[in-house]
C-alpha atoms as a PDB file:
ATOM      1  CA  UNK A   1     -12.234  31.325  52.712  1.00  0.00           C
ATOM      2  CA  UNK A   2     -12.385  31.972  49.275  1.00  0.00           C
ATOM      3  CA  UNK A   3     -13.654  28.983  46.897  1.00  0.00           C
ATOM      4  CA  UNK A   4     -11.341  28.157  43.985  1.00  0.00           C
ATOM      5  CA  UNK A   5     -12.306  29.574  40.493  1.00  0.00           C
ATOM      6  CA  UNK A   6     -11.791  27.346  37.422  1.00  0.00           C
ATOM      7  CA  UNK A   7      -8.594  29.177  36.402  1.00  0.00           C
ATOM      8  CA  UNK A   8      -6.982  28.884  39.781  1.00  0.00           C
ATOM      9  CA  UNK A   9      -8.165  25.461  39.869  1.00  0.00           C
ATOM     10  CA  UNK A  10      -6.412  24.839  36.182  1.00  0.00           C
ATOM     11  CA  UNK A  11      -3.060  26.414  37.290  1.00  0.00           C
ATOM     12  CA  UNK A  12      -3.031  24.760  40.503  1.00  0.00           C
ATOM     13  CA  UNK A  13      -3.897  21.430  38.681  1.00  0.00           C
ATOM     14  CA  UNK A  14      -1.137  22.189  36.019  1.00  0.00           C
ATOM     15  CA  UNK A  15       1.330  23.310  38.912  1.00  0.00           C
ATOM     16  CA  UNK A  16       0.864  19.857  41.220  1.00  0.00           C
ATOM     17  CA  UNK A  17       0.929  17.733  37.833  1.00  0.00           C
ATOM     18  CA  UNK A  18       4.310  19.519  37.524  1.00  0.00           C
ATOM     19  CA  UNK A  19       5.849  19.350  41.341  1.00  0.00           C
ATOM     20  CA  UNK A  20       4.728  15.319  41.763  1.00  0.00           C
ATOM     21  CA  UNK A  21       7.133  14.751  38.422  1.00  0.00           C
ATOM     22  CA  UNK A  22      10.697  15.484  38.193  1.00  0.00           C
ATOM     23  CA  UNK A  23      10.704  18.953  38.819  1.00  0.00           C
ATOM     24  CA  UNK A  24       9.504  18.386  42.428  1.00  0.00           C
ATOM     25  CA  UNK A  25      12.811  16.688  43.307  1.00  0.00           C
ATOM     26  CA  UNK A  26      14.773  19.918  41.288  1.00  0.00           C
ATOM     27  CA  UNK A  27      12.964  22.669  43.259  1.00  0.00           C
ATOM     28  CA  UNK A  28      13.590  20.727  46.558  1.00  0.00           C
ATOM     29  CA  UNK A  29      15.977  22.711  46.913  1.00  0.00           C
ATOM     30  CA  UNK A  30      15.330  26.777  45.791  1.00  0.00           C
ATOM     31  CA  UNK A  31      16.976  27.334  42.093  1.00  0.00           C
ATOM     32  CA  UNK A  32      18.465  30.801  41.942  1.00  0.00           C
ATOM     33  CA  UNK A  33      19.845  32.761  38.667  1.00  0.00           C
ATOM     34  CA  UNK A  34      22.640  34.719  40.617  1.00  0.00           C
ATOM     35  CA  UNK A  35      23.940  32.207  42.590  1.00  0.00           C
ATOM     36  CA  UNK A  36      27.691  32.997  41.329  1.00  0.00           C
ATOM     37  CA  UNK A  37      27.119  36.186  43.202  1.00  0.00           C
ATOM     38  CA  UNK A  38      26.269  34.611  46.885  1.00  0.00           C
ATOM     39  CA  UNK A  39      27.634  30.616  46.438  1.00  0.00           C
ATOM     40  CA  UNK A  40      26.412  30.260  50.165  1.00  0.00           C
ATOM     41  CA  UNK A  41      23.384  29.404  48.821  1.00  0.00           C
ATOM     42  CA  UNK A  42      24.601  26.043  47.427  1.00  0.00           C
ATOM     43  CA  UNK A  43      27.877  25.680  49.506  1.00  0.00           C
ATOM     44  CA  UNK A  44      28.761  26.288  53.316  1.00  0.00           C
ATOM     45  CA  UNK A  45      32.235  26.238  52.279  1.00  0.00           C
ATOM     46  CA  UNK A  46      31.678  29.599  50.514  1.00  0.00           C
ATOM     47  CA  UNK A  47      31.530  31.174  53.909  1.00  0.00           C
ATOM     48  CA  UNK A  48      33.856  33.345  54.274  1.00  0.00           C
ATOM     49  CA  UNK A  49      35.756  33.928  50.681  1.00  0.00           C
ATOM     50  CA  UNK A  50      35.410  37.664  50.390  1.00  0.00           C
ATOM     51  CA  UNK A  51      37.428  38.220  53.204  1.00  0.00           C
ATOM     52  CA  UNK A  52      34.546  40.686  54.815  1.00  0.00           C
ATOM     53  CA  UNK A  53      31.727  40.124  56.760  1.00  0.00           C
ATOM     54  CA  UNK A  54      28.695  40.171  53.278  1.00  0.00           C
ATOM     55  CA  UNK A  55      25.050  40.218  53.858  1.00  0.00           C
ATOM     56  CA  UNK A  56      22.849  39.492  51.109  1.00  0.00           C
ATOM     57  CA  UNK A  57      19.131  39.064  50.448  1.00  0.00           C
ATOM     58  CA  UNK A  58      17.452  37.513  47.287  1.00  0.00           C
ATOM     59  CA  UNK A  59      13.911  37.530  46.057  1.00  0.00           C
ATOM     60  CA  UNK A  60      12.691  35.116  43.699  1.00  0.00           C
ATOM     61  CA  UNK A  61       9.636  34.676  41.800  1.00  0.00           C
ATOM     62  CA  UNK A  62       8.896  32.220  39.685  1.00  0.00           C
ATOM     63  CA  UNK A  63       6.891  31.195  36.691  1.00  0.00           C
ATOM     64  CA  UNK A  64       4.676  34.814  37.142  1.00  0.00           C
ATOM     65  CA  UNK A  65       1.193  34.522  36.769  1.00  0.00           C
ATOM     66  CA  UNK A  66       0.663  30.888  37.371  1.00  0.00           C
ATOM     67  CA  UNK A  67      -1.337  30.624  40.920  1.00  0.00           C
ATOM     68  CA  UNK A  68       0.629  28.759  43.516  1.00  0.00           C
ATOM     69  CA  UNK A  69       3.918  29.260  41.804  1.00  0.00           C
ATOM     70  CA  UNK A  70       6.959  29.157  43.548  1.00  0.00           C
ATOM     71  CA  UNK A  71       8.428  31.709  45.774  1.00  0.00           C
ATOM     72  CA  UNK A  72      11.536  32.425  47.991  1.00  0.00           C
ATOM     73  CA  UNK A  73      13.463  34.707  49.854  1.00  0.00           C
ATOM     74  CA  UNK A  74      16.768  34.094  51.243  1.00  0.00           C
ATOM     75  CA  UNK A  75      18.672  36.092  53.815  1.00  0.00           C
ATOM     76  CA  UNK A  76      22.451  35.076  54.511  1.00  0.00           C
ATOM     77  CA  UNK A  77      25.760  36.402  56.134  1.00  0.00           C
ATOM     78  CA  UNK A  78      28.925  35.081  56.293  1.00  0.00           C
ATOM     79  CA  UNK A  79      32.461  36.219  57.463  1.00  0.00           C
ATOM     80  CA  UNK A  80      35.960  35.417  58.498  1.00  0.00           C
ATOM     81  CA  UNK A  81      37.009  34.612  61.937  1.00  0.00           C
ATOM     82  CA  UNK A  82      39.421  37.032  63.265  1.00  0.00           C
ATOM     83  CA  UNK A  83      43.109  35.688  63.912  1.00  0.00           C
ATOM     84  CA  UNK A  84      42.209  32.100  62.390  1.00  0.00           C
ATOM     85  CA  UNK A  85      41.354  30.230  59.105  1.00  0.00           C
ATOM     86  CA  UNK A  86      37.657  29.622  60.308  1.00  0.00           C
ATOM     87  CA  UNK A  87      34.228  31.024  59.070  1.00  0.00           C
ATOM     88  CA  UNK A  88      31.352  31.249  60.086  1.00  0.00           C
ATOM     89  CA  UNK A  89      27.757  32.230  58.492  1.00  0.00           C
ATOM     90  CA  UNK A  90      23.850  32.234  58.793  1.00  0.00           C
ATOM     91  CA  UNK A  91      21.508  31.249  56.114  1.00  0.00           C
ATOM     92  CA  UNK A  92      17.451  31.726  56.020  1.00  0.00           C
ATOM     93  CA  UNK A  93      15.160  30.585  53.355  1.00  0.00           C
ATOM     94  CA  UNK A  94      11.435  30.676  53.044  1.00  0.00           C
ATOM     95  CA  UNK A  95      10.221  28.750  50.363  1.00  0.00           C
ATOM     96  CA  UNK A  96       6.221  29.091  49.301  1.00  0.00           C
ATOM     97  CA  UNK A  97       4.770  26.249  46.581  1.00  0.00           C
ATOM     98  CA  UNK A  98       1.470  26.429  45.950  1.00  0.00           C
ATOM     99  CA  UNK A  99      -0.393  25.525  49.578  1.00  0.00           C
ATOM    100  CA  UNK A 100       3.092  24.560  51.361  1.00  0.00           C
ATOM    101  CA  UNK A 101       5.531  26.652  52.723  1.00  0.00           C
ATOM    102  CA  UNK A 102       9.087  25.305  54.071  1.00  0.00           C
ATOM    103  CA  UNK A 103      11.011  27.994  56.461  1.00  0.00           C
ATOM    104  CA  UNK A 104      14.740  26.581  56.801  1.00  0.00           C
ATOM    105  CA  UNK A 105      17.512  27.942  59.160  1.00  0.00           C
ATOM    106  CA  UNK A 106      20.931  26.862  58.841  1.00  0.00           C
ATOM    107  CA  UNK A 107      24.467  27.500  60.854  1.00  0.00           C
ATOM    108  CA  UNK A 108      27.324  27.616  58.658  1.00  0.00           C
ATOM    109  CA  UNK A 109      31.048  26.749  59.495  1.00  0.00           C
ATOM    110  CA  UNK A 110      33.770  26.810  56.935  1.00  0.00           C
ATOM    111  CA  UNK A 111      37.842  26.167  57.310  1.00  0.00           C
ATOM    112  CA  UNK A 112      39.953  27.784  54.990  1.00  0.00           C
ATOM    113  CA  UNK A 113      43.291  26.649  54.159  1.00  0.00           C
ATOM    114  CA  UNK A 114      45.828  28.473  52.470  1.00  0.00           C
ATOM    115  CA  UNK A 115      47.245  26.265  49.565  1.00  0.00           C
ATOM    116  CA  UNK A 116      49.330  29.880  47.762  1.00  0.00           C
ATOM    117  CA  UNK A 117      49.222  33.679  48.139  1.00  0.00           C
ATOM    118  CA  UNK A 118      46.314  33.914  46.111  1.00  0.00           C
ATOM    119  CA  UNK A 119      44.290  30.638  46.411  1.00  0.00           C
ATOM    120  CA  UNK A 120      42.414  28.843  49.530  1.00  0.00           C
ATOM    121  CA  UNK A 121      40.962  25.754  49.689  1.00  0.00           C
ATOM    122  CA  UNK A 122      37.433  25.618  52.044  1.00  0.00           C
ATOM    123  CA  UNK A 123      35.952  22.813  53.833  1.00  0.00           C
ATOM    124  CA  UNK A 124      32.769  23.383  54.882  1.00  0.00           C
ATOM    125  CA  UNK A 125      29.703  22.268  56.906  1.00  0.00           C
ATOM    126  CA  UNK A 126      25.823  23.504  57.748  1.00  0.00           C
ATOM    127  CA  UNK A 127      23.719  22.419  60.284  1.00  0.00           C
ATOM    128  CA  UNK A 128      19.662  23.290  60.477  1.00  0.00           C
ATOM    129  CA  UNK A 129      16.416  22.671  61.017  1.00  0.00           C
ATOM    130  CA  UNK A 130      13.199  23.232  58.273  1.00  0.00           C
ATOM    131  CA  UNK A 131       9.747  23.768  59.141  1.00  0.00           C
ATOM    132  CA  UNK A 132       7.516  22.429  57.227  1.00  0.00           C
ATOM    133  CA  UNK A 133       3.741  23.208  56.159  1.00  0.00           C
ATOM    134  CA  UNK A 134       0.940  22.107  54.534  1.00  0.00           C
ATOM    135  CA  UNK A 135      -2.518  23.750  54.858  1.00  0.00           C
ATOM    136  CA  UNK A 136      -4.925  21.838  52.519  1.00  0.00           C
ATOM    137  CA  UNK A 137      -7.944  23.772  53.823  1.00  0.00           C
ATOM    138  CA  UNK A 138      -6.572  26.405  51.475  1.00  0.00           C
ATOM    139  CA  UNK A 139      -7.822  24.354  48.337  1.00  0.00           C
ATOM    140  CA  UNK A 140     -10.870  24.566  49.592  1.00  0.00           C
ATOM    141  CA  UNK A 141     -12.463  22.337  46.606  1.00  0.00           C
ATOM    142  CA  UNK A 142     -16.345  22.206  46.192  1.00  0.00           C
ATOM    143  CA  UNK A 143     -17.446  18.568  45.354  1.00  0.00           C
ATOM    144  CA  UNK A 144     -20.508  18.024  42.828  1.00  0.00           C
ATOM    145  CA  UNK A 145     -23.068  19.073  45.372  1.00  0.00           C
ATOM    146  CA  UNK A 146     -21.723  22.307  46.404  1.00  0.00           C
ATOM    147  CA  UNK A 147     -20.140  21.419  49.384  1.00  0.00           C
ATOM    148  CA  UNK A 148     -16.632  21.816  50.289  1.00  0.00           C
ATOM    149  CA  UNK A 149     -14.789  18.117  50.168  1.00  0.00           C
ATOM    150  CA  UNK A 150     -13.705  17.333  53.890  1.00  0.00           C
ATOM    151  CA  UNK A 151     -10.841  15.279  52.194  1.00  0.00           C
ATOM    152  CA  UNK A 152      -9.420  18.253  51.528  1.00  0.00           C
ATOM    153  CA  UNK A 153      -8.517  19.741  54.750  1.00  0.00           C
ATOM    154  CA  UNK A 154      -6.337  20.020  58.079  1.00  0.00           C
ATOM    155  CA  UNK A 155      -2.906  21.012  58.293  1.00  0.00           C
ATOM    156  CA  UNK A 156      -0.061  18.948  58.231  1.00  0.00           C
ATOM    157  CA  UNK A 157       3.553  20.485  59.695  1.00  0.00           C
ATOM    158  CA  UNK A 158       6.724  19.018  61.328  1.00  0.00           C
ATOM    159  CA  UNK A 159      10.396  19.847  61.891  1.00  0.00           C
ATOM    160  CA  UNK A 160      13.167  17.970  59.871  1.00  0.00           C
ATOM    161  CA  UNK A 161      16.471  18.348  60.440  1.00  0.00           C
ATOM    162  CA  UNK A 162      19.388  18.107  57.822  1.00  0.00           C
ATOM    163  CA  UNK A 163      22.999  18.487  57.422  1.00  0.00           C
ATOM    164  CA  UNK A 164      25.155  19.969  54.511  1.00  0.00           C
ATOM    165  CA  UNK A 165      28.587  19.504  53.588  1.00  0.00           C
ATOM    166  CA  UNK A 166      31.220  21.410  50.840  1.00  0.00           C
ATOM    167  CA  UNK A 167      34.316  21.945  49.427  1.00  0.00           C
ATOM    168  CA  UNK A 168      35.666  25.399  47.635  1.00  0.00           C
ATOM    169  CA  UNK A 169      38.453  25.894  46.104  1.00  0.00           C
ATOM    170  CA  UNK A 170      39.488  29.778  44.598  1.00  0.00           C
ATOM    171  CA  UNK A 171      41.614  32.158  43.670  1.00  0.00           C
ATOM    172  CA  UNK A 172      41.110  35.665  42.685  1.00  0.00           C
ATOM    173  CA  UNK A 173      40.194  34.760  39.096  1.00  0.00           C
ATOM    174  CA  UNK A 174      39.179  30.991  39.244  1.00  0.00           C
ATOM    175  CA  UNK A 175      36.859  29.210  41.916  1.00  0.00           C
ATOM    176  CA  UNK A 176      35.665  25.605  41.834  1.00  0.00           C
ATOM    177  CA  UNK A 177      33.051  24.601  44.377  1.00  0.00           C
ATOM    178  CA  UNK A 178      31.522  21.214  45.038  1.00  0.00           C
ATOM    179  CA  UNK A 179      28.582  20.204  47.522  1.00  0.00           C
ATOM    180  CA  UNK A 180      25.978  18.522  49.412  1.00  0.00           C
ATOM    181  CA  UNK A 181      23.200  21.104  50.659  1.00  0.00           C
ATOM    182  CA  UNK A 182      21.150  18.402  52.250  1.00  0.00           C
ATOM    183  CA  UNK A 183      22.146  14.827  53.113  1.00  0.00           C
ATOM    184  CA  UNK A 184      19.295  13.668  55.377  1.00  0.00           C
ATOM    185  CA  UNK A 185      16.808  11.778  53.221  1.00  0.00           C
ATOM    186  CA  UNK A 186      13.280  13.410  54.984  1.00  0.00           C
ATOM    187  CA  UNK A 187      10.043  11.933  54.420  1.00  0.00           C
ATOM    188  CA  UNK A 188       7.463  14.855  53.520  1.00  0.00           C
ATOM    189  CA  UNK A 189       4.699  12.713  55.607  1.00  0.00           C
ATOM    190  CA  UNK A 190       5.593  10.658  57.961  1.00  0.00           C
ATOM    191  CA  UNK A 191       1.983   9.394  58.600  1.00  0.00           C
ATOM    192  CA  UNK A 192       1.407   7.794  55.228  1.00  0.00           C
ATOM    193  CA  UNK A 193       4.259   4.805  54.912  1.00  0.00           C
ATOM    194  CA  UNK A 194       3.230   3.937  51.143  1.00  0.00           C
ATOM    195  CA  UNK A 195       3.790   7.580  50.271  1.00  0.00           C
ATOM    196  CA  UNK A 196       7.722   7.968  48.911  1.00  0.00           C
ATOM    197  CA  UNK A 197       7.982  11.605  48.470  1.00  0.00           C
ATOM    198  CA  UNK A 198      10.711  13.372  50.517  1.00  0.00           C
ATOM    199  CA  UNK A 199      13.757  15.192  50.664  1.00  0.00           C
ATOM    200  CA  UNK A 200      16.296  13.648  48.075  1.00  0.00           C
ATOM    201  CA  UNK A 201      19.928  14.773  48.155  1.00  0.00           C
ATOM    202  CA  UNK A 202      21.218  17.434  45.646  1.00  0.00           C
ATOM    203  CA  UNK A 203      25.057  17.145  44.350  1.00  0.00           C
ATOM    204  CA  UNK A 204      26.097  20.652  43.292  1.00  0.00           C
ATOM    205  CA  UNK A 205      29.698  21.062  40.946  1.00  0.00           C
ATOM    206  CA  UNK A 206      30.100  24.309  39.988  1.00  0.00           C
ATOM    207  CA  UNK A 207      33.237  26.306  38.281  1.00  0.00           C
ATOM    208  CA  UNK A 208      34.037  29.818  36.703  1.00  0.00           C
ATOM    209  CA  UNK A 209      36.816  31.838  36.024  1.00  0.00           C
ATOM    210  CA  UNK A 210      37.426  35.724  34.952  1.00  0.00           C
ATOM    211  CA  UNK A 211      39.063  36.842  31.770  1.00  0.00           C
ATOM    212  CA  UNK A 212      40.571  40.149  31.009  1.00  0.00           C
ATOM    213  CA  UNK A 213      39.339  41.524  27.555  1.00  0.00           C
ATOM    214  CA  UNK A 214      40.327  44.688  28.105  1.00  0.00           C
ATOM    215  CA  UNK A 215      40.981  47.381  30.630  1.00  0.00           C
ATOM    216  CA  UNK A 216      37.753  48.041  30.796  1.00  0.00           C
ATOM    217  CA  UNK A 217      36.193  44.562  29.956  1.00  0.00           C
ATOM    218  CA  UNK A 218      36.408  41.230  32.234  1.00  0.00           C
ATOM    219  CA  UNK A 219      34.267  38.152  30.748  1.00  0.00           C
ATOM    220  CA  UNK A 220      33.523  35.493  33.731  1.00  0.00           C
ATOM    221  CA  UNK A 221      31.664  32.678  31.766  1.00  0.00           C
ATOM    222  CA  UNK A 222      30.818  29.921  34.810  1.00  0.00           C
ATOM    223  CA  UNK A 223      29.139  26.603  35.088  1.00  0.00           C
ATOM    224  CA  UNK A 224      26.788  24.926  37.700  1.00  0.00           C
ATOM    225  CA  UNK A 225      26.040  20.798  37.147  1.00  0.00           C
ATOM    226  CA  UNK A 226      23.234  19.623  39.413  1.00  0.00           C
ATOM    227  CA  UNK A 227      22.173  15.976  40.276  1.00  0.00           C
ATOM    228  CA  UNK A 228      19.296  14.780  42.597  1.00  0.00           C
ATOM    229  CA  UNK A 229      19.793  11.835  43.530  1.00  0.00           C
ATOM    230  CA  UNK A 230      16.630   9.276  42.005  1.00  0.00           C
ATOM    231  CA  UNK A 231      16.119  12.081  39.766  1.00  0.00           C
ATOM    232  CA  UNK A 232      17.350  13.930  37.210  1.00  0.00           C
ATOM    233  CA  UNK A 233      20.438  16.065  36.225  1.00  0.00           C
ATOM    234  CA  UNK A 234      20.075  19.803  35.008  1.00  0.00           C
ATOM    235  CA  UNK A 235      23.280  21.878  34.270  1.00  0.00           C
ATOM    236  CA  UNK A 236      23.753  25.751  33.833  1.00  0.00           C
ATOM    237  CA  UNK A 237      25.809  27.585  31.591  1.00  0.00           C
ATOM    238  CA  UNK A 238      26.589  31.607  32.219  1.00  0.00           C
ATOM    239  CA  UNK A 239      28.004  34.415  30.621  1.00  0.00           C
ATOM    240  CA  UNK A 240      28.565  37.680  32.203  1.00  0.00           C
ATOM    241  CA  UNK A 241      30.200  40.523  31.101  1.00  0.00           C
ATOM    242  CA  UNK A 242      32.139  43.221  33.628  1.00  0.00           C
ATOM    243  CA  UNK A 243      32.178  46.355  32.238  1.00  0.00           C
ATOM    244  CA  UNK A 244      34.466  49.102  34.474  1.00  0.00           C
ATOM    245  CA  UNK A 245      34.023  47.035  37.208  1.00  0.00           C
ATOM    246  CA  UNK A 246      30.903  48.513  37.592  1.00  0.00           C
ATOM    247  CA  UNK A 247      28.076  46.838  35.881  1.00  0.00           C
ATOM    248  CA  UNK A 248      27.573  42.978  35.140  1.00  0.00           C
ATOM    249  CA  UNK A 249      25.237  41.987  32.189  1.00  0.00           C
ATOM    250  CA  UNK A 250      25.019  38.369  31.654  1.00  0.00           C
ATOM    251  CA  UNK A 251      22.675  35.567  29.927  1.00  0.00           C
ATOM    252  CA  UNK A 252      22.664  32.339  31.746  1.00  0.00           C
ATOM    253  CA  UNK A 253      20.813  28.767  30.294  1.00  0.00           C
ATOM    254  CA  UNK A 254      19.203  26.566  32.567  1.00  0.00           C
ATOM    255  CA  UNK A 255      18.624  22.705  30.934  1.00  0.00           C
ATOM    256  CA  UNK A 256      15.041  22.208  29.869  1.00  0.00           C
ATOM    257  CA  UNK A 257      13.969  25.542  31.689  1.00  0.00           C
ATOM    258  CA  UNK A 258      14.896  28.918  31.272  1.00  0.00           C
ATOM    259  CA  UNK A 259      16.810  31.404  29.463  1.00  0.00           C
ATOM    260  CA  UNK A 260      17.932  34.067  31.910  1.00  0.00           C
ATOM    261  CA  UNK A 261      19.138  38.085  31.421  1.00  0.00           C
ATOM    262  CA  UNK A 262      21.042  39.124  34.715  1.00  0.00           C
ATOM    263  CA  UNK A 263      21.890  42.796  35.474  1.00  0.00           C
ATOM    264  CA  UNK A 264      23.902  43.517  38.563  1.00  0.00           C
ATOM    265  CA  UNK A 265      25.347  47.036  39.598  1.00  0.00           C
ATOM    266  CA  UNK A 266      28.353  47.666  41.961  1.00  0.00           C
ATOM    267  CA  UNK A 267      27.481  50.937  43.468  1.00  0.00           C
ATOM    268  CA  UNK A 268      30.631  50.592  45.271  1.00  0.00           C
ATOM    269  CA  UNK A 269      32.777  48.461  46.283  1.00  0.00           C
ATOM    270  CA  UNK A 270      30.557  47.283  49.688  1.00  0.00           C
ATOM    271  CA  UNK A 271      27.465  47.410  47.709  1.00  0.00           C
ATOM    272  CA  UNK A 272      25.871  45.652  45.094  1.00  0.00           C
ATOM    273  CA  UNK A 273      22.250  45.479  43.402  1.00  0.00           C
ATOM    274  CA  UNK A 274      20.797  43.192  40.944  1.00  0.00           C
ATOM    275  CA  UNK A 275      18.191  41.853  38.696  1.00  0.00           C
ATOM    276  CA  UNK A 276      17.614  38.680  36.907  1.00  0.00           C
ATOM    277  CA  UNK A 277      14.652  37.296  34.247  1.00  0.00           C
ATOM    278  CA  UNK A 278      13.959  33.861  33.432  1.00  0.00           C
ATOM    279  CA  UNK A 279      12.063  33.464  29.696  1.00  0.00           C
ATOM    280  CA  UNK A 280      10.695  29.978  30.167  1.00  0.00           C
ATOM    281  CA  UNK A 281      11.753  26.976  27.777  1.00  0.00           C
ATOM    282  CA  UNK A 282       9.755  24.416  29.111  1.00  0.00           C
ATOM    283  CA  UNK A 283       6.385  23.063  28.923  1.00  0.00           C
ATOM    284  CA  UNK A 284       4.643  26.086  31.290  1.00  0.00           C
ATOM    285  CA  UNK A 285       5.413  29.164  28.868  1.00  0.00           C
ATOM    286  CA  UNK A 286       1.649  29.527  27.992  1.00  0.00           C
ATOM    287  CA  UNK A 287       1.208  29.542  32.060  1.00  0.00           C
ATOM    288  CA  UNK A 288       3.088  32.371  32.856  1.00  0.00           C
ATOM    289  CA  UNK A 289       4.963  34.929  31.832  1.00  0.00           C
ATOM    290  CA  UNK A 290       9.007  34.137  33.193  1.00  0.00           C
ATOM    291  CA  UNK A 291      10.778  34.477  36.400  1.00  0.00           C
ATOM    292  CA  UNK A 292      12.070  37.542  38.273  1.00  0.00           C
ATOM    293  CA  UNK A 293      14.905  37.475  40.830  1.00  0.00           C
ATOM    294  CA  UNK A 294      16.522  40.459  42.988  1.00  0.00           C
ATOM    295  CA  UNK A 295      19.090  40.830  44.654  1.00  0.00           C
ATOM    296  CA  UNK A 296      21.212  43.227  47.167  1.00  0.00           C
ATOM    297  CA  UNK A 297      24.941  42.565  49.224  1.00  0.00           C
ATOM    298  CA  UNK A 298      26.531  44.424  51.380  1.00  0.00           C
ATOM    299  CA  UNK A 299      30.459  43.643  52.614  1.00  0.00           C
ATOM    300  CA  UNK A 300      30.798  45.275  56.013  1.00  0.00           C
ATOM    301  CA  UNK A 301      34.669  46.635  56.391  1.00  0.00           C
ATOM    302  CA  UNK A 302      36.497  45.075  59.487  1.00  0.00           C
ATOM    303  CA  UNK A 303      38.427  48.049  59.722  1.00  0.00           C
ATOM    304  CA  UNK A 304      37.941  51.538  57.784  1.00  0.00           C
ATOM    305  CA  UNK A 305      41.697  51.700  56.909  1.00  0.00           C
ATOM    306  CA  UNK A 306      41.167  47.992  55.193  1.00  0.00           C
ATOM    307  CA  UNK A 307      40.587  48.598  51.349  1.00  0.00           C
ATOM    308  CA  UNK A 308      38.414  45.813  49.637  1.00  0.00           C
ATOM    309  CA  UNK A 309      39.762  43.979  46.959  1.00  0.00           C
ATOM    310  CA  UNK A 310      36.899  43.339  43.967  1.00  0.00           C
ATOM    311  CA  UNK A 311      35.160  40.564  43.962  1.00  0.00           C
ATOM    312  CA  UNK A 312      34.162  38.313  41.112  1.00  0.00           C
ATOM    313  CA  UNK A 313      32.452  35.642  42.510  1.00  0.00           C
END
C-alpha cells in the first residue's frame, strides 16, 4: 500500500471538507448532464416512454484531476409490456467517492395510462438494494513518527435497502416528470449513534418541451429543480439545439456548479452517442480541470416491420 503524498493528501482533504458540507447530501444521489436523454435515471416512471425496449450506459467523471473525485457508471433498460399498459426496467449504478464505493441495483415497474392519442400519464415505482463500502486502510495516513495511524483502518460495508416512487406525464413534444429516487432515510454507519450522516431523500421536478424553428431546426430548452430534503435546493436550466434530427448541441447550467456543453449524435434512429463537459463554477475550479460524461442508447425494435418514431426526450 502506497503512503499518501502531500498533494493527494491536499485534494483528499479539500474533497472530504467538500462531501461532509452540502454537497454530500447533492451527490447522494449521482448528478448527470444528459439526464433528459435517459429520465430513468431520476424517475421509474420513465420506464417505458419510447415505446421500445432502450439500453443505455453513461460514464461520468467528475471534477478531473482532483484525487478521490467522484465517479459513476450507470447501466439501465427499460421497455413496454406486450398487450398491456405496464413497464418494466433494470437500473445499475456504481458510484466511487474518494475511499467509498456504493454499487446500487434497482427493479423498475411503471403503469402507463393513456390520457389522448398522443399523451400518457406514468406511475411508477423502483425497488433495490445498495451496497455499501468503506475501506479506510486506503488512506493509509503516516502519524508524526512514521508510522501508519491504526485509527485509520478496517473496512466498513452493509446492505441498505430503498424504495423509489414517480410520476411522468408526456407527449411527443412536452414531458413533465416528478419523483422520489430514494425514500428510505439510511444511516451511512449504523455503529456510531451520534453520527447523523445518511441517505436523505431527493425530490426531482423536471419539464421540457420541443419547438420547431425550422424544418431543419427543433430547440428543446428543459428544466430539472432538485431538493434534498435537510439540505439544499439546486435547479438546472438546458438548451439544446436539434439540427436534422441528427445532431444535438446544447449548454446546460447547473446552480452554484457547472456550466455544461453536451454533444449527442443520432446515428440512426436505434442508436445514439454522446458527450458532455462540465466547466466548474464553484469553489474547486483551481482543483481540477471540469467534468466529462458519455453516453450510448440503443432502442431494440419489437418487430422489424415496426418503424420508430423520434424521440426527444
Amino acid at each position: 500500500m502506497k503512503r499518501m503524498n502531500l498533494t493527494t493528501l491536499r485534494s483528499l482533504t479539500c474533497l472530504i471538507c467538500i462531501l461532509s458540507t452540502q454537497t454530500l447530501q447533492a451527490q447522494q444521489h449521482p448528478i448527470f448532464t444528459q439526464y433528459m436523454f435517459n429520465g430513468l435515471v431520476i424517475n421509474p416512471a420513465y420506464a417505458g416512454s419510447h415505446e421500445s425496449m432502450t439500453l443505455t450506459a453513461t460514464a461520468r467523471r467528475q471534477w478531473a484531476g482532483l484525487a478521490g473525485a467522484p465517479e459513476t457508471e450507470i447501466i439501465s433498460m427499460h421497455t413496454p409490456v406486450k398487450f398491456s399498459r405496464s413497464s418494466a426496467g433494470v437500473v445499475a449504478i456504481h458510484d466511487q467517492v474518494a475511499i467509498t464505493n456504493q454499487t446500487t441495483l434497482y427493479g423498475v415497474y411503471a403503469y402507463r395510462i393513456p390520457i389522448s392519442e398522443n399523451a400518457k400519464l406514468s406511475l411508477g415505482g423502483q425497488a433495490g438494494v445498495t451496497y455499501y463500502r468503506a475501506d479506510y486502510g486506503e488512506l493509509d495516513v503516516v502519524t508524526s513518527n512514521g508510522q501508519v495511524d491504526p485509527s485509520f483502518a478496517g473496512v466498513d460495508n452493509r446492505y441498505m435497502p430503498n424504495l423509489g416512487v414517480g410520476a411522468y406525464f408526456n407527449t411527443n413534444r412536452t414531458y413533465i416528470g416528478l419523483s422520489i429516487p430514494t425514500i428510505i432515510n439510511n444511516k451511512w454507519n449504523n455503529q456510531e449513534p451520534n453520527l447523523k450522516a445518511r441517505q436523505e431523500r431527493h425530490y426531482f421536478l423536471s419539464a421540457g418541451h420541443v419547438f420547431d424553428l425550422s424544418a431543419d431546426l427543433k430547440l428543446k430548452p428543459n428544466v430539472l429543480l432538485r431538493w434534498v430534503e435537510g439540505g439544499r435546493f439546486q435547479y438546472d436550466l438546458n438548451a439544446n439545439l436539434l439540427i436534422k434530427e441528427i445532431v444535438w448541441v446544447g449548454v446546460s447550467y447547473r446552480m452554484q456548479d457547472a456550466i455544461d456543453g453536451l454533444l449527442e449524435f443520432n446515428i440512426n434512429k436505434q442508436l445514439s452517442i454522446g458527450y458532455s463537459y462540465g466547466y466548474p463554477t464553484n469553489n474547486l475550479s483551481a482543483y481540477q480541470s471540469g467534468t466529462h460524461e458519455f453516453l450510448i442508447s440503443y432502442r431494440i425494435k419489437r418487430n422489424k416491420d415496426i418503424m420508430l418514431s423520434p424521440r426527444y426526450f
